[in-house]
Protein backbone atom coordinates (compact mmCIF):
# COMPACT_ATOMS: atom_id res chain seq x y z
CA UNK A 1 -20.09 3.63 -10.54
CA UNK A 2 -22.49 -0.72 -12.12
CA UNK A 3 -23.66 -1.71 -15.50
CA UNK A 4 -22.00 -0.07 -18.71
CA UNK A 5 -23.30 -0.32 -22.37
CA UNK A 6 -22.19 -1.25 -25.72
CA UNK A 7 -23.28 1.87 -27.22
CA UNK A 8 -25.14 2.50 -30.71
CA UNK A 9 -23.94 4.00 -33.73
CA UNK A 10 -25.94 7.09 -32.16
CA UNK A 11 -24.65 7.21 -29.11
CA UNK A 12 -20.89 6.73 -30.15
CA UNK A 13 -21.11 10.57 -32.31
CA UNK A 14 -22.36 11.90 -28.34
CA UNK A 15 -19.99 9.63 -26.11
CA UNK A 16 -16.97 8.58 -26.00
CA UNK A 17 -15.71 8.07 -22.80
CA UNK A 18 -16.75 7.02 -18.93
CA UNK A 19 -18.07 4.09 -17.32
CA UNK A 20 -21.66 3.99 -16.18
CA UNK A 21 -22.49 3.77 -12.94
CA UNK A 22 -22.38 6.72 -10.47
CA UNK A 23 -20.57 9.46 -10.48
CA UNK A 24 -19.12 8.49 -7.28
CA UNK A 25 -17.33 6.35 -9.65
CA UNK A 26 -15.72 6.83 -13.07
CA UNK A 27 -16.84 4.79 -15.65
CA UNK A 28 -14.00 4.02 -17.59
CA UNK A 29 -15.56 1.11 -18.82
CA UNK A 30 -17.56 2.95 -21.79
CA UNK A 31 -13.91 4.24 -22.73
CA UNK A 32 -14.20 0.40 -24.40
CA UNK A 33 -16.56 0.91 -27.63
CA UNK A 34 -18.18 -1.74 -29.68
CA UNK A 35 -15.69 -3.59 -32.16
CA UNK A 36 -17.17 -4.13 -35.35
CA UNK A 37 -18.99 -7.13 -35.36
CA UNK A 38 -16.93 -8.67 -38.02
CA UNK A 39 -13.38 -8.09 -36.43
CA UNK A 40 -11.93 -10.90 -34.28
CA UNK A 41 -11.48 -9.84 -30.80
CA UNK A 42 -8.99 -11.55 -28.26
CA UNK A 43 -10.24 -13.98 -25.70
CA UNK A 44 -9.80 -13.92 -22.14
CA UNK A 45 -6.82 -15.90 -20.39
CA UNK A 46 -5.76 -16.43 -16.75
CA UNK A 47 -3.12 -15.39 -14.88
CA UNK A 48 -1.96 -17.17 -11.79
CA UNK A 49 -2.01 -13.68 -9.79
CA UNK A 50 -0.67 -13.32 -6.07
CA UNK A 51 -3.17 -12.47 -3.33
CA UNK A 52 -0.92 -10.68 -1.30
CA UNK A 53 1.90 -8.60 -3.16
CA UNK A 54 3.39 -7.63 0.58
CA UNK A 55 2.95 -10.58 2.67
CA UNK A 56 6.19 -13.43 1.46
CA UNK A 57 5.04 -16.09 3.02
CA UNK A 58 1.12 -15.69 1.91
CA UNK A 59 1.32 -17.70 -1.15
CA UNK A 60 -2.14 -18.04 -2.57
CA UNK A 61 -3.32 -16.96 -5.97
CA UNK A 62 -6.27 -16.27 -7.70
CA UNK A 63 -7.05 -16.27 -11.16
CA UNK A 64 -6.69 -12.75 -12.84
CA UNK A 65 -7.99 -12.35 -16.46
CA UNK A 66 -6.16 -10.27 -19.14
CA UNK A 67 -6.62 -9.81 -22.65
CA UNK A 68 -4.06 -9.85 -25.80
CA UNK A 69 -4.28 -8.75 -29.24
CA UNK A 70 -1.78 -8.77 -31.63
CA UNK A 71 -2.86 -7.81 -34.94
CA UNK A 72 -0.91 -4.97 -35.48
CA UNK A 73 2.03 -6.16 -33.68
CA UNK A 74 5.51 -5.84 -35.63
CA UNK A 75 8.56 -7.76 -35.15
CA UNK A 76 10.04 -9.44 -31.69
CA UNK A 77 9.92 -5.94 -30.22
CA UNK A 78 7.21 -4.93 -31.16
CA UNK A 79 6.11 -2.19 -28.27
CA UNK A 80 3.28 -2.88 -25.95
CA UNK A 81 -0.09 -0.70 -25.19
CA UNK A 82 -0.64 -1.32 -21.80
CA UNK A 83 -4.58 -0.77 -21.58
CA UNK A 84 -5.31 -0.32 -17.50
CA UNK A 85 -9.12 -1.81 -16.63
CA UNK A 86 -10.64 0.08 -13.49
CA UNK A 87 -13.32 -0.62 -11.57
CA UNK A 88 -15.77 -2.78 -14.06
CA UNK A 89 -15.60 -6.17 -16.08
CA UNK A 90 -12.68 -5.54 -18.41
CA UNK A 91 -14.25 -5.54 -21.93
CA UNK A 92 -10.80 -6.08 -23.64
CA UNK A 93 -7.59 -4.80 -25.07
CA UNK A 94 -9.47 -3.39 -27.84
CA UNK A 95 -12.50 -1.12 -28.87
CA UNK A 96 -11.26 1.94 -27.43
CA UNK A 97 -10.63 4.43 -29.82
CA UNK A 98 -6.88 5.97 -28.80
CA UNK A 99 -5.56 2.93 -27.83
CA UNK A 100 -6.41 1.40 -31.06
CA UNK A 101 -5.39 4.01 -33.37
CA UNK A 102 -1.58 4.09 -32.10
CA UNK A 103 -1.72 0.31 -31.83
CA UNK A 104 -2.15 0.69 -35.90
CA UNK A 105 0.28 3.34 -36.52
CA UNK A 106 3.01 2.17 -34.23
CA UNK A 107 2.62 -1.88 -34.81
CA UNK A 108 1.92 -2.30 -30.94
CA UNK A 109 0.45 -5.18 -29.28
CA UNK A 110 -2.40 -4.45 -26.88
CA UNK A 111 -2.90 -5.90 -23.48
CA UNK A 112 -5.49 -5.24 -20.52
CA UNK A 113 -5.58 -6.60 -17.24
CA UNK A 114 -8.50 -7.09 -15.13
CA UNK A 115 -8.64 -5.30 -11.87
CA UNK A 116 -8.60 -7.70 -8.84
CA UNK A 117 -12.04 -7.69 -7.15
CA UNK A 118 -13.95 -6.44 -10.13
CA UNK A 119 -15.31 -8.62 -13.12
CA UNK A 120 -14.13 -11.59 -13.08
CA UNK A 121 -10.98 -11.31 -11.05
CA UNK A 122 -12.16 -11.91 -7.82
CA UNK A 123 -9.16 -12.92 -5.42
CA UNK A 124 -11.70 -14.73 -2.81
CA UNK A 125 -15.43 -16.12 -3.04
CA UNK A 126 -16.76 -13.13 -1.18
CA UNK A 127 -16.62 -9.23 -1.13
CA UNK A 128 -17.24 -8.95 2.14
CA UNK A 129 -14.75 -6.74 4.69
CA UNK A 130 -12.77 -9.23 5.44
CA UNK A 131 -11.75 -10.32 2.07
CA UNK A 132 -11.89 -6.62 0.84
CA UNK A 133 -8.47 -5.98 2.75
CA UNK A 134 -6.76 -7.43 -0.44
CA UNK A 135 -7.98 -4.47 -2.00
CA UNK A 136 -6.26 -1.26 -2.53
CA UNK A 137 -4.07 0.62 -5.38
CA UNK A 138 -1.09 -0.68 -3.84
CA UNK A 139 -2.19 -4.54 -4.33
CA UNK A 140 -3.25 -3.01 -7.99
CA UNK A 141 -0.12 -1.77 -9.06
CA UNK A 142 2.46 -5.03 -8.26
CA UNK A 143 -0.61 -6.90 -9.98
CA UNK A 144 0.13 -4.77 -13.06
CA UNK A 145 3.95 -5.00 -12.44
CA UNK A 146 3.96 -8.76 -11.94
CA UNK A 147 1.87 -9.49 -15.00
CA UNK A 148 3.90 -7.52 -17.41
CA UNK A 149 7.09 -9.50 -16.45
CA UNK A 150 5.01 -12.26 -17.25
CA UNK A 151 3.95 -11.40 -20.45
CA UNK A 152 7.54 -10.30 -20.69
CA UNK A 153 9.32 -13.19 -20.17
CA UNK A 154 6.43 -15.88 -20.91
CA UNK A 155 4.68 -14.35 -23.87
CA UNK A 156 7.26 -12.54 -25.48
CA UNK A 157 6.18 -8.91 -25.36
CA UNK A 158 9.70 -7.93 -25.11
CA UNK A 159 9.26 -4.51 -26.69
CA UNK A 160 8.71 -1.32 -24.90
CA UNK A 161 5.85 -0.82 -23.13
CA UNK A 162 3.19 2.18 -22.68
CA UNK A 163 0.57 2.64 -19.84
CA UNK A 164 -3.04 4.13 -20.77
CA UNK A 165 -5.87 4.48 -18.38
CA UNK A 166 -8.93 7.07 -18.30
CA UNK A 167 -10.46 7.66 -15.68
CA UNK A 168 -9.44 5.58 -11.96
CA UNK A 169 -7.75 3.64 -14.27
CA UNK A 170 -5.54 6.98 -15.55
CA UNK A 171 -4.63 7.43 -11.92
CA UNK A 172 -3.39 3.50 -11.72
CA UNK A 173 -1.71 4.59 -15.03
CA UNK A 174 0.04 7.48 -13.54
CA UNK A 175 1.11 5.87 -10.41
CA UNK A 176 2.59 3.12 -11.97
CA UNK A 177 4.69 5.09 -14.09
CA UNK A 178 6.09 6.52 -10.91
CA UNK A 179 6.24 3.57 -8.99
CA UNK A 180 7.81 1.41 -11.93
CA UNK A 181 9.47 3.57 -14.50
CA UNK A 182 11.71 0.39 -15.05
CA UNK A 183 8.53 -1.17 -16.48
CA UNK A 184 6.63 0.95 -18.60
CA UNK A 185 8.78 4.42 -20.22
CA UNK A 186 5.13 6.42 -21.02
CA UNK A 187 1.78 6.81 -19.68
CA UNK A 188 -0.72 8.16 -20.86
CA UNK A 189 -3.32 9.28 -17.70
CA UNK A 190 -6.60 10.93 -19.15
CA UNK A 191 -9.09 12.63 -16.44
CA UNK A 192 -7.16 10.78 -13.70
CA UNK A 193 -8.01 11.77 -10.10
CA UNK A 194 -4.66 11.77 -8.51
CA UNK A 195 -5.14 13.30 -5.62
CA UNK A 196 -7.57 11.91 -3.00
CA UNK A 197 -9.90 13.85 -1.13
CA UNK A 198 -12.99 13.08 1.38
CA UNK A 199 -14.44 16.62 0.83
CA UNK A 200 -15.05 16.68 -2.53
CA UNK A 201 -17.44 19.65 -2.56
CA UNK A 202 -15.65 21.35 -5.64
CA UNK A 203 -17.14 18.54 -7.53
CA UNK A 204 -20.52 19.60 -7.10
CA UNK A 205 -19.19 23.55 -7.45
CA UNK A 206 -18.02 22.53 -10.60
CA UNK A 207 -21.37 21.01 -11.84
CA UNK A 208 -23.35 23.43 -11.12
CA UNK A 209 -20.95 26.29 -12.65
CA UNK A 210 -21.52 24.18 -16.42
CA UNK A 211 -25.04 23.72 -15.80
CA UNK A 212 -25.33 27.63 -16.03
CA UNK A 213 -27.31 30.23 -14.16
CA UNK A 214 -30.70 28.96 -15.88
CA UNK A 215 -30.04 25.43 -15.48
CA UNK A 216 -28.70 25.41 -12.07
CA UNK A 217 -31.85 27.39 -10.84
CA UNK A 218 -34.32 24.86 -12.35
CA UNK A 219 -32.11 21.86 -10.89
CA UNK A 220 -32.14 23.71 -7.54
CA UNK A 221 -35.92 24.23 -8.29
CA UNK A 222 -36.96 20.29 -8.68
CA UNK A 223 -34.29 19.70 -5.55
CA UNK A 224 -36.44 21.57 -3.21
CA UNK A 225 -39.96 20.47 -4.87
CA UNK A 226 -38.51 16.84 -3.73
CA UNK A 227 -37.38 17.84 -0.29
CA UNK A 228 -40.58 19.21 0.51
CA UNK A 229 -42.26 15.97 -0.92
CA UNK A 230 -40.39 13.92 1.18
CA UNK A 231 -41.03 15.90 4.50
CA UNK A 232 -44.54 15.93 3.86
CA UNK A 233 -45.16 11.69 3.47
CA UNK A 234 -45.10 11.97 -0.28
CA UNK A 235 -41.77 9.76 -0.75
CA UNK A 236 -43.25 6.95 -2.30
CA UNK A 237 -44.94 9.38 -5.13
CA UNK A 238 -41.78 11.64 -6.19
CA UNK A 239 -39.74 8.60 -5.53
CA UNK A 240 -42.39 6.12 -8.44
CA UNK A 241 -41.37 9.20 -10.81
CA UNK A 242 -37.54 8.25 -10.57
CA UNK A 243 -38.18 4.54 -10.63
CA UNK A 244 -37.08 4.22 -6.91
CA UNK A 245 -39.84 2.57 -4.94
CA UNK A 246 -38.13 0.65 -2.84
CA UNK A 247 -34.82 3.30 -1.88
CA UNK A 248 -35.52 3.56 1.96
CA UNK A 249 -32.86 6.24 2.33
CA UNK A 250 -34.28 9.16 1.49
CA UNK A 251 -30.10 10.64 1.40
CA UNK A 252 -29.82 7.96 -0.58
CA UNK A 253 -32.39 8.90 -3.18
CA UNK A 254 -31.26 12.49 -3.04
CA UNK A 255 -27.73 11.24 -4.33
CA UNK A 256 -29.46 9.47 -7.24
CA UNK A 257 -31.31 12.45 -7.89
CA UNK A 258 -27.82 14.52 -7.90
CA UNK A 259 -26.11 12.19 -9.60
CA UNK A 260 -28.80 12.63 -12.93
CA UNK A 261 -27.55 15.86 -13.36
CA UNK A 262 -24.16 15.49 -12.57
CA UNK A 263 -24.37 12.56 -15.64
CA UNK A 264 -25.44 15.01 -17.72
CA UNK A 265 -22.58 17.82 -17.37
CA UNK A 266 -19.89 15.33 -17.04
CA UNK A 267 -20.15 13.73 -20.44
CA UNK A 268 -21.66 16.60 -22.21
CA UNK A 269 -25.38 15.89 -21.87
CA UNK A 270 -26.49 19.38 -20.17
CA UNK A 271 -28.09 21.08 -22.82
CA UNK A 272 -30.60 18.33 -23.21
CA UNK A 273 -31.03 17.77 -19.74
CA UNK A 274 -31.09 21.50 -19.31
CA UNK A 275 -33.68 22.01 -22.14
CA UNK A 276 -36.21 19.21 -20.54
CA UNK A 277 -36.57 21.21 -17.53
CA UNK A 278 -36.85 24.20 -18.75
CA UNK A 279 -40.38 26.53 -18.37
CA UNK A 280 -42.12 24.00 -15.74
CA UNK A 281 -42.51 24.03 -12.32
CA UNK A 282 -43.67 22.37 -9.45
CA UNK A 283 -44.83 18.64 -9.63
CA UNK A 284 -44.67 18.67 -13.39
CA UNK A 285 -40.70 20.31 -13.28
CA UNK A 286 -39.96 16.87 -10.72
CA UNK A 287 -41.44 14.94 -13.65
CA UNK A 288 -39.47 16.02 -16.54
CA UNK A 289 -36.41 16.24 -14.01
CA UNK A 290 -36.87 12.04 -13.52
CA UNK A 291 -37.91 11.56 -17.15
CA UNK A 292 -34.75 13.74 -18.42
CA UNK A 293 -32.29 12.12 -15.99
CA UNK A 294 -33.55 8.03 -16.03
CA UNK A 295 -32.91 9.22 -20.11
CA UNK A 296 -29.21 10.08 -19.65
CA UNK A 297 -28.97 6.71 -16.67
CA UNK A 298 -29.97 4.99 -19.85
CA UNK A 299 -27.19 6.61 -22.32
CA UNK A 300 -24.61 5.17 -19.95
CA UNK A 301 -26.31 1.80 -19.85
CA UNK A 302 -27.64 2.07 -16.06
CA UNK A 303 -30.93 2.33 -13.87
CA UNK A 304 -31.53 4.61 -11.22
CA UNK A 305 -31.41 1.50 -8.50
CA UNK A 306 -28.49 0.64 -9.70
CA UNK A 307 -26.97 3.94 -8.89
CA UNK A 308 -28.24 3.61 -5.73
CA UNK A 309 -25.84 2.38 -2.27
CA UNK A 310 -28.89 -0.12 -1.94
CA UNK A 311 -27.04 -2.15 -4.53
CA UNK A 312 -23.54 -2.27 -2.57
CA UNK A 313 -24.87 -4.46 0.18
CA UNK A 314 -24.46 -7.56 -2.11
CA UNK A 315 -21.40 -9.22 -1.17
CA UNK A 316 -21.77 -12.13 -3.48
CA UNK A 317 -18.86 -10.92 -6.42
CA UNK A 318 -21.60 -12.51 -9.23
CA UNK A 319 -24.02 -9.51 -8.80
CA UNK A 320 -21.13 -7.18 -10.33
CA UNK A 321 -19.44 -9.56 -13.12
CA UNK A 322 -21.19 -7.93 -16.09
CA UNK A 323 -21.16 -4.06 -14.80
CA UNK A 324 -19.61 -1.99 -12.43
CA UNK A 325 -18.74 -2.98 -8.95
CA UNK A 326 -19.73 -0.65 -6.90
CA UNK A 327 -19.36 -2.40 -3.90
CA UNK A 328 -15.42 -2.81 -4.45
CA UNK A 329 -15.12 0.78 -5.51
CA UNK A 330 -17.07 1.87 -2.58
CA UNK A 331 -14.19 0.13 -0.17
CA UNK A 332 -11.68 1.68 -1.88
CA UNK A 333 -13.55 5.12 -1.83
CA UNK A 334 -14.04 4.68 1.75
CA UNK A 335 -10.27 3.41 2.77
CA UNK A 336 -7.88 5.01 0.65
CA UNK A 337 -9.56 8.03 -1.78
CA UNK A 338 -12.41 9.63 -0.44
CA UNK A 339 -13.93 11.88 -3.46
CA UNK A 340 -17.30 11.97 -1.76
CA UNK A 341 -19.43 14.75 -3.65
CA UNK A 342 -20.80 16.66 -0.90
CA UNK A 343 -22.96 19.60 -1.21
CA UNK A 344 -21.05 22.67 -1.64
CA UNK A 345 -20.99 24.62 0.88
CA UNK A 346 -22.79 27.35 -0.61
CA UNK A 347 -26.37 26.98 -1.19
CA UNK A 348 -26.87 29.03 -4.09
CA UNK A 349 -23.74 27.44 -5.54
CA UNK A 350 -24.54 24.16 -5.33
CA UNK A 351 -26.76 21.59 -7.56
CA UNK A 352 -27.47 19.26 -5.15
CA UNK A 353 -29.20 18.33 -1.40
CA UNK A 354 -27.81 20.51 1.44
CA UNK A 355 -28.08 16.73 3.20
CA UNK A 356 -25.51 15.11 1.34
CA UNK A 357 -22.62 15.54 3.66
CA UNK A 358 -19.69 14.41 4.71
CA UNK A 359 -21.16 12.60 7.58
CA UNK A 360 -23.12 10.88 5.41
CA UNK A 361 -21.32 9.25 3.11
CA UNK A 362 -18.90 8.36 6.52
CA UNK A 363 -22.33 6.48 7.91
CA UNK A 364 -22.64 4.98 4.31
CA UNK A 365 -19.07 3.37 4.85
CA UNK A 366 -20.10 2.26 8.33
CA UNK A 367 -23.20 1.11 6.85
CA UNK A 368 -21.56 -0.90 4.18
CA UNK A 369 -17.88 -2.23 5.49
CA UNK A 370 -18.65 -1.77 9.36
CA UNK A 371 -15.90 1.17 9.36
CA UNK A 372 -15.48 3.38 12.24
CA UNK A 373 -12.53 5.06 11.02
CA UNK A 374 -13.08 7.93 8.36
CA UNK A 375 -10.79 7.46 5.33
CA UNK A 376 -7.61 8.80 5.53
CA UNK A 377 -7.26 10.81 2.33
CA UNK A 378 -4.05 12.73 3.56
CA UNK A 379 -2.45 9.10 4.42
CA UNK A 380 -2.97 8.45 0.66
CA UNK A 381 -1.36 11.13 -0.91
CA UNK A 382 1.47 11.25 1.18
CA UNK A 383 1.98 7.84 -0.75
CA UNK A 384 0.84 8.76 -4.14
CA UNK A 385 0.15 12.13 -5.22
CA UNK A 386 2.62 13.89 -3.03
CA UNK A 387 5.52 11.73 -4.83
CA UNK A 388 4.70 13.00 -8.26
CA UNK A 389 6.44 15.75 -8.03
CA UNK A 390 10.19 14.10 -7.26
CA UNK A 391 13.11 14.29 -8.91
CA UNK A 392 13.05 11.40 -11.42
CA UNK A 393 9.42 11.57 -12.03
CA UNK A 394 8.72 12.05 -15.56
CA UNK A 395 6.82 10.78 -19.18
CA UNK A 396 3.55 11.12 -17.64
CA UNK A 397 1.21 12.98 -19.91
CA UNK A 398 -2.39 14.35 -17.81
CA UNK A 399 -5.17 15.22 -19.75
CA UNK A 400 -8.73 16.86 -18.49
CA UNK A 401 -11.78 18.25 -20.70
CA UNK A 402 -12.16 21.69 -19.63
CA UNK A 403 -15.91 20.97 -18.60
CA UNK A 404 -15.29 17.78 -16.30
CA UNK A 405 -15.53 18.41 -12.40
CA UNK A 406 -13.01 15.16 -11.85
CA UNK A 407 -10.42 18.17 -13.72
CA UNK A 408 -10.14 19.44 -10.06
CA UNK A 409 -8.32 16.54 -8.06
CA UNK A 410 -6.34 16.39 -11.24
CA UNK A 411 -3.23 18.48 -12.15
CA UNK A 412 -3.70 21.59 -13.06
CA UNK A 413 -1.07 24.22 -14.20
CA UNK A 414 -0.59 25.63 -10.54
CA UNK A 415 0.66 21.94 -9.48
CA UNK A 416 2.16 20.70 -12.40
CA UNK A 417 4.80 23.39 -12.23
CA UNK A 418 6.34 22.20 -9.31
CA UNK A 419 7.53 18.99 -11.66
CA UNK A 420 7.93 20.24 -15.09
CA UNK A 421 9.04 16.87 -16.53
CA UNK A 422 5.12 16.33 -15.97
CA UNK A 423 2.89 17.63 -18.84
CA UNK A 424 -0.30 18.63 -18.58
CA UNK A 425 -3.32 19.38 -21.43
CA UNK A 426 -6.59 20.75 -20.45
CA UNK A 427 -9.14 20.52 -23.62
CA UNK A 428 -11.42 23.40 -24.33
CA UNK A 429 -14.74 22.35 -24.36
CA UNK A 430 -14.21 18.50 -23.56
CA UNK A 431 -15.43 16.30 -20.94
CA UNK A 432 -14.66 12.61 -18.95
CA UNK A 433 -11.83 11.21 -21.13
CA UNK A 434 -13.06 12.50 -24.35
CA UNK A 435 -9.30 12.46 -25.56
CA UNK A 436 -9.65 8.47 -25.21
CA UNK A 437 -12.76 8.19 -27.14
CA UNK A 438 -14.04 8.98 -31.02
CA UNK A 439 -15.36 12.70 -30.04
CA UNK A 440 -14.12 15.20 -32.56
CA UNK A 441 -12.92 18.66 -31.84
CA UNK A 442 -9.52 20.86 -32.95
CA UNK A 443 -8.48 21.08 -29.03
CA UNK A 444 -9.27 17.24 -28.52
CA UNK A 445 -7.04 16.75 -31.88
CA UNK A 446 -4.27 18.56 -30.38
CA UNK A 447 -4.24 16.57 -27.36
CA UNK A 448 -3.96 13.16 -29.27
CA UNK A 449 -1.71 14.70 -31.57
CA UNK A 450 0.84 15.47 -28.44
CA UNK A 451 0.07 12.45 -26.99
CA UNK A 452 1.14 10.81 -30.21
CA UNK A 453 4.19 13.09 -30.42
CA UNK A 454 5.27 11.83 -26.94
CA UNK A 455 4.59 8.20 -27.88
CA UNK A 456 7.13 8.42 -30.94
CA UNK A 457 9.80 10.13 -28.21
CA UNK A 458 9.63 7.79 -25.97
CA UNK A 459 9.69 4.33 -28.17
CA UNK A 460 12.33 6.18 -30.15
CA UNK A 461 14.71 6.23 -27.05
């Protein structure tokens, strides 16, 4: 997932929610919306952060950015939104629509932290393998912890605190609630991916079940017109169309090509992806396929290179400040979470390149990090996910948009009765963390309205 936008007055009515960048990643970034340009917003300030959480006598720090704003704040306890950041430039505490509207109603201060390796938080002058060790949701979550005791004790945001992440950063949220329910008593965890897997071929299942018998069998339709282009030495052609001269993998390419239409079912785009390719074939269906999906790359403030693995060779942590980093999320995909969107296994069920395997994406990580070792998603949930579901584990409220294909390594209500102190809300119609945004429906409104009930339960405690 790379560069996110600010978006227009236009583009906030269509989306509210995501980070740009590919769906490999999550974009929770463009969960942040544009303040209006007349309202003060809160400047970034370091935190003296610890490099190593686990490691006592490692005592180097590095300077972690977070972000407070306290204009609705109310008394010395007043409570505390805890905004999570994931895997972008942190925008800021405020701008995103949920977070801002209970900061209001409740008197809450807001807070965001950076995420270590991404932005501006960069632990060490590199992002190569070595330094990418110090990366992982573990080293995330005692960042989180330590900061709020300093805010706690330091800045005097002695009131009760709430956790709220979309996204990656909903599954941080989540976990953290489990891991420190000393810390924060709510969270708030909206599309969040909690459990980890390598073979994440429902993903693609999922997209190509929205896209709708029509759709899927035009998508299918440009897929193979590009196939055959590239097996018969016309790669740099059908590659020009999609602005991607210079991608040497053609795998590669097919993922950017897979991940246009993936864009457009995952934060509600279809039908006007759908309708571009509609009654063409052949060269001409390619075209409008390109046209259609560089279109929707734009929406979400991205260009088809920069979707592309080409740009996660970069190790120098100044080519990602202002965007995405893809090359930090791609270590953590490739040590601890996996969701690699293979091709379902299913031909006629699937939207995307019968080459985009497993196997791949382990010879991108090899590629990338020099890893020999495929990721252990098992490993990870033993830690995480499997834990959710323990005595003790409670106030964490999951939320998924019916039409996301991220809804399927969330809970669902198979799973989340084996903890009932879990609840879960699955919104008709909705897509990537549309609860967290401005998008307007009566089953998004219920979901904030529960949310909100939960809120007032647990600050009333």
């Amino acid at each position: 997932m790379k560069n996110l936008i600010l978006l227009t007055a236009i583009a906030l009515i269509q989306i509210t929610s995501a980070q740009a960048g590919t769906q490999r990643f999550f974009r929770g970034r463009m969960l942040q919306l544009p303040v209006a340009s007349n309202a003060p917003r809160a400047q970034a300030q370091n935190f003296d952060q610890r490099i190593d959480h686990f490691n006592g006598a490692d005592t180097r720090t590095f300077q972690q950015r977070y972000f407070l704003d306290s204009t609705y704040a109310k008394g010395a306890n007043a409570p505390v939104l805890y905004y999570f950041c994931g895997e972008a430039v942190c925008e800021g505490a405020t701008g995103t629509p949920e977070v801002d509207n209970l900061a209001k109603k409740y008197g809450a201060h807001r807070v965001a932290l950076e995420h270590r390796f991404y932005g501006y938080s960069i632990p060490l002058n590199s992002l190569d393998s070595n330094s990418l060790t110090y990366l992982s949701m573990d080293q995330a979550i005692e960042d989180l912890a330590d900061f709020q005791r300093f805010a706690t004790s330091s800045l005097g945001l002695k009131g009760k605190w709430i956790s709220i992440g979309g996204s990656y950063a909903g599954e941080l949220s989540a976990f953290y609630r489990m891991k420190h329910p000393e810390l924060v008593v709510g969270a708030l965890a909206s599309s969040a991916p909690v459990l980890s897997k390598a073979n994440f071929e429902e993903y693609d299942h999922y997209v190509a079940k929205v896209a709708g018998t029509a759709c899927l069998a035009d998508i299918k339709a440009a897929v193979s017109e590009i196939e055959t282009a590239l097996a018969n030495g016309n790669a740099a052609q059908v590659k020009g169309y999609f602005q991607l001269e210079n991608d040497k993998d053609d795998v590669d390419f097919l993922y950017v090509v897979a991940d246009m239409a993936a864009a457009a079912v995952q934060y509600g785009f279809q039908k006007t992806f759908c309708s571009s390719l509609s009654g063409s074939t052949g060269d001409q269906l390619v075209q409008n396929y390109a046209k259609a999906g560089i279109s929707v790359f734009a929406q979400l403030g991205e260009t088809p290179i920069q979707d592309s693995f080409e740009t996660a060779m970069n190790t120098d942590p100044a080519a990602y400040q202002d965007g995405t980093g893809m090359r930090s999320w791609m270590y953590q995909s490739c040590t601890e979470f996996g969701y690699y969107q293979v091709a379902y296994h299913n031909p006629a069920e699937s939207s995307r390149s019968q080459r985009i395997t497993l196997d791949y994406h382990n010879q991108v990580c090899n590629h990338l990090f020099g890893l020999t070792t495929p990721v252990n998603d098992n490993a990870t949930n033993a830690k995480f996910y499997n834990n959710l579901f323990a005595a003790g584990v409670n106030n964490i409220f999951f939320t998924n948009g019916s039409n996301d294909p991220w809804s399927n390594l969330s809970l669902n209500t198979v799973t989340a009765a084996a903890n009932p102190a879990l609840k879960l809300f699955t919104i008709a119609g909705a897509a990537h963390c549309d609860d967290m945004g401005s998008r307007m429906s009566a089953a998004l409104t219920e979901a904030r309205t529960d949310f909100d009930a939960m809120v007032r339960g647990w600050l009333a405690k």
